[in-house]
C-alpha atoms as a PDB file:
ATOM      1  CA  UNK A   1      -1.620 -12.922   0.411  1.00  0.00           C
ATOM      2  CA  UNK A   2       0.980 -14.806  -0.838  1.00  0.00           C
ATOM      3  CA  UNK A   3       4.462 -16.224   0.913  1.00  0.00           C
ATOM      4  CA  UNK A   4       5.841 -15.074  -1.811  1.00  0.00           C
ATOM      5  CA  UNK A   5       5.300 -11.017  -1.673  1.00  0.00           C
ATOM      6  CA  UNK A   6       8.226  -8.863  -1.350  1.00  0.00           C
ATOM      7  CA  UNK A   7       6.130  -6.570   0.658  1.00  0.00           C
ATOM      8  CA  UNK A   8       6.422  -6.713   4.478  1.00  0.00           C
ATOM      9  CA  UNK A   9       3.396  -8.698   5.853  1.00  0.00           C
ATOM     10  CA  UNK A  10       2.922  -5.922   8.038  1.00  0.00           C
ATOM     11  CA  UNK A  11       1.668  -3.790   5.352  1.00  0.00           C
ATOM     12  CA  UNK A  12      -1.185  -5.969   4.550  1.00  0.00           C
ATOM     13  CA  UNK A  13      -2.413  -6.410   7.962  1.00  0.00           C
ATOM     14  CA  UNK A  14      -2.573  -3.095   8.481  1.00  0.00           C
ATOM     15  CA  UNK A  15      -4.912  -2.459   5.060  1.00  0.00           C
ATOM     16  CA  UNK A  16      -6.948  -5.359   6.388  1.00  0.00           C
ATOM     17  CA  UNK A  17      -7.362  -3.724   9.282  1.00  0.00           C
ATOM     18  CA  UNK A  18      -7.772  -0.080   8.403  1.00  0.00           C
ATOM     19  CA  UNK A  19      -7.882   0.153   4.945  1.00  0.00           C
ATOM     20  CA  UNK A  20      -4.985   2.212   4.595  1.00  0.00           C
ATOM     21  CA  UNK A  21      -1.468   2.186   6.013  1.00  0.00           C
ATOM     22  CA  UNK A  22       1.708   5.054   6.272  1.00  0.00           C
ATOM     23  CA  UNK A  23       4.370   3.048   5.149  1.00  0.00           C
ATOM     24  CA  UNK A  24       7.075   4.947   4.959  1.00  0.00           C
ATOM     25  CA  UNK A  25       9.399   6.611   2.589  1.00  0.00           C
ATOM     26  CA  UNK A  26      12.167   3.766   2.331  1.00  0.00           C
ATOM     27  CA  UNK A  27       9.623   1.425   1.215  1.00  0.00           C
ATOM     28  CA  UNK A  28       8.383   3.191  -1.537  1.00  0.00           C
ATOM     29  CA  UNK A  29      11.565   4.848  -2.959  1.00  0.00           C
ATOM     30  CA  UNK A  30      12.807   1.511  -3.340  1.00  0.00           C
ATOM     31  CA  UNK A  31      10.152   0.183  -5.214  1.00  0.00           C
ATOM     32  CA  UNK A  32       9.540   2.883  -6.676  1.00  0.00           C
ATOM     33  CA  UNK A  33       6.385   4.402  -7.047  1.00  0.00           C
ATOM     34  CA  UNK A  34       4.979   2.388  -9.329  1.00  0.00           C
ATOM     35  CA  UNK A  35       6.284  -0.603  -9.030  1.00  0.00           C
ATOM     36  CA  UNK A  36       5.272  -0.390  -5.694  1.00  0.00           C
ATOM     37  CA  UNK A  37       1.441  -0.192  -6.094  1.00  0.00           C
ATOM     38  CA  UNK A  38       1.526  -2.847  -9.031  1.00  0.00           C
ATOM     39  CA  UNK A  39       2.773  -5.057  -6.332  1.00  0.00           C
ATOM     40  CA  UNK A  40       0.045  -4.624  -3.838  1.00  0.00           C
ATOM     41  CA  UNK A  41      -2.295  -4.751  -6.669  1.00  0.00           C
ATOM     42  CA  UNK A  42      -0.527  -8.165  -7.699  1.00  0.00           C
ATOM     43  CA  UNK A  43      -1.807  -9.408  -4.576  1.00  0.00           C
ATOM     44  CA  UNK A  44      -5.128  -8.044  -4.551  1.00  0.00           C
ATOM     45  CA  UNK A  45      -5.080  -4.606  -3.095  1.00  0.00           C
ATOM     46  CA  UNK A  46      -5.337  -2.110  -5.491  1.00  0.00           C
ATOM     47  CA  UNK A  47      -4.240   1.069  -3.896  1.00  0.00           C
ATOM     48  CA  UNK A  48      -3.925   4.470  -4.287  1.00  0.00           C
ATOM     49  CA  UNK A  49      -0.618   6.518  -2.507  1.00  0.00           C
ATOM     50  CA  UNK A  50      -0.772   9.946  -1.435  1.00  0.00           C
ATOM     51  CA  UNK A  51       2.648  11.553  -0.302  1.00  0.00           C
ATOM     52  CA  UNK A  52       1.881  14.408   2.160  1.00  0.00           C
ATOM     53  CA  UNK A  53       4.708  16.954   2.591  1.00  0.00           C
ATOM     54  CA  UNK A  54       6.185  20.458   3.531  1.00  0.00           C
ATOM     55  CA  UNK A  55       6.435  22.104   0.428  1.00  0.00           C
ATOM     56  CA  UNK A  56       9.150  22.883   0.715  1.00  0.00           C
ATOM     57  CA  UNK A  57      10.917  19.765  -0.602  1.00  0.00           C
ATOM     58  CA  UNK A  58       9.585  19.337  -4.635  1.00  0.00           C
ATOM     59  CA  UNK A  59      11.918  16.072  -4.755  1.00  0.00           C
ATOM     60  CA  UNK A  60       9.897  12.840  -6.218  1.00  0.00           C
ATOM     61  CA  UNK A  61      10.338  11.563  -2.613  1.00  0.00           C
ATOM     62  CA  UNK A  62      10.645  14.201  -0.043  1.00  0.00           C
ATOM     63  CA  UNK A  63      12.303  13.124   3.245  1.00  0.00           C
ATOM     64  CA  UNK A  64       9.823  14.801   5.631  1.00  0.00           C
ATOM     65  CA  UNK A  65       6.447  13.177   4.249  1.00  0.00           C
ATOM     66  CA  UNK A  66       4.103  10.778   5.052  1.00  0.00           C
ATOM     67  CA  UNK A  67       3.751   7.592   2.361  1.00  0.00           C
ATOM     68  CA  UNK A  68       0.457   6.962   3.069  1.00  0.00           C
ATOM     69  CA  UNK A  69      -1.387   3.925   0.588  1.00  0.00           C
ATOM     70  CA  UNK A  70      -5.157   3.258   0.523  1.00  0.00           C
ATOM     71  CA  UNK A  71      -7.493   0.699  -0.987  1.00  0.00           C
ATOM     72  CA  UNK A  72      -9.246   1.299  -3.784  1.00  0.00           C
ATOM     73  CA  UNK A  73     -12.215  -0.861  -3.069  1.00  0.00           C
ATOM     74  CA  UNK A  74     -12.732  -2.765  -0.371  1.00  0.00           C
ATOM     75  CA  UNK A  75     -15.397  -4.546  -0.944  1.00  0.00           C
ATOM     76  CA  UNK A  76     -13.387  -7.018  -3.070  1.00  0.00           C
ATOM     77  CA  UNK A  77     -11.203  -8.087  -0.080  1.00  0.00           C
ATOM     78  CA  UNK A  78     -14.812  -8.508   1.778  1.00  0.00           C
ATOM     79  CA  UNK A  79     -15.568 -10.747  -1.040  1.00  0.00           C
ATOM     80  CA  UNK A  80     -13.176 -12.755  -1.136  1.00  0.00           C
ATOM     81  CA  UNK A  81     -13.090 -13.680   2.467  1.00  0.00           C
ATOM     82  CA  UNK A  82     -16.826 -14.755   1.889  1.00  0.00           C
ATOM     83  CA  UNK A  83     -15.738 -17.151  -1.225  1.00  0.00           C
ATOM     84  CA  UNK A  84     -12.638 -18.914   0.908  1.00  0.00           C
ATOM     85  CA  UNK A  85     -15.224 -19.188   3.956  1.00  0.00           C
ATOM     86  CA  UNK A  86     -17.895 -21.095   1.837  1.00  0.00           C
END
């Protein structure tokens, strides 16, 4: 990852780690949805986000949910760590 991500480092330890993270709603509302995962994917974790919530609330970001973001693949992080280690 780069020093230059506006992504909280945290994030990307956590997807290292796990493979996915909950990240919250305030981080992804304002980003934007979009925006959001073009950034991770900008530094080589294309994700997927899945936004669990009462059903209530239809809004685009409901204030009750759970912001959860997953890797797409990864093998490709796995990969790289093999390249840099060679």
């Amino acid at each position: 990852m780069s020093n230059t991500s506006k992504l909280p480092e945290w994030i990307f330890h956590c997807l290292d780690q796990y493979g996915n993270c909950a990240c919250g709603r305030t981080i992804v509302k304002k980003y934007g949805k979009e925006k959001f995962l073009d950034l991770l994917e900008g530094e080589a974790y294309p994700c997927e986000l899945e936004i669990l919530s009462d059903q209530k609330d239809k809004s685009q970001y409901p204030k009750d949910g759970t912001y959860i973001i997953t890797l797409k693949n990864r093998s490709i992080l796995f990969e790289m760590e093999e390249e840099e280690a060679e």
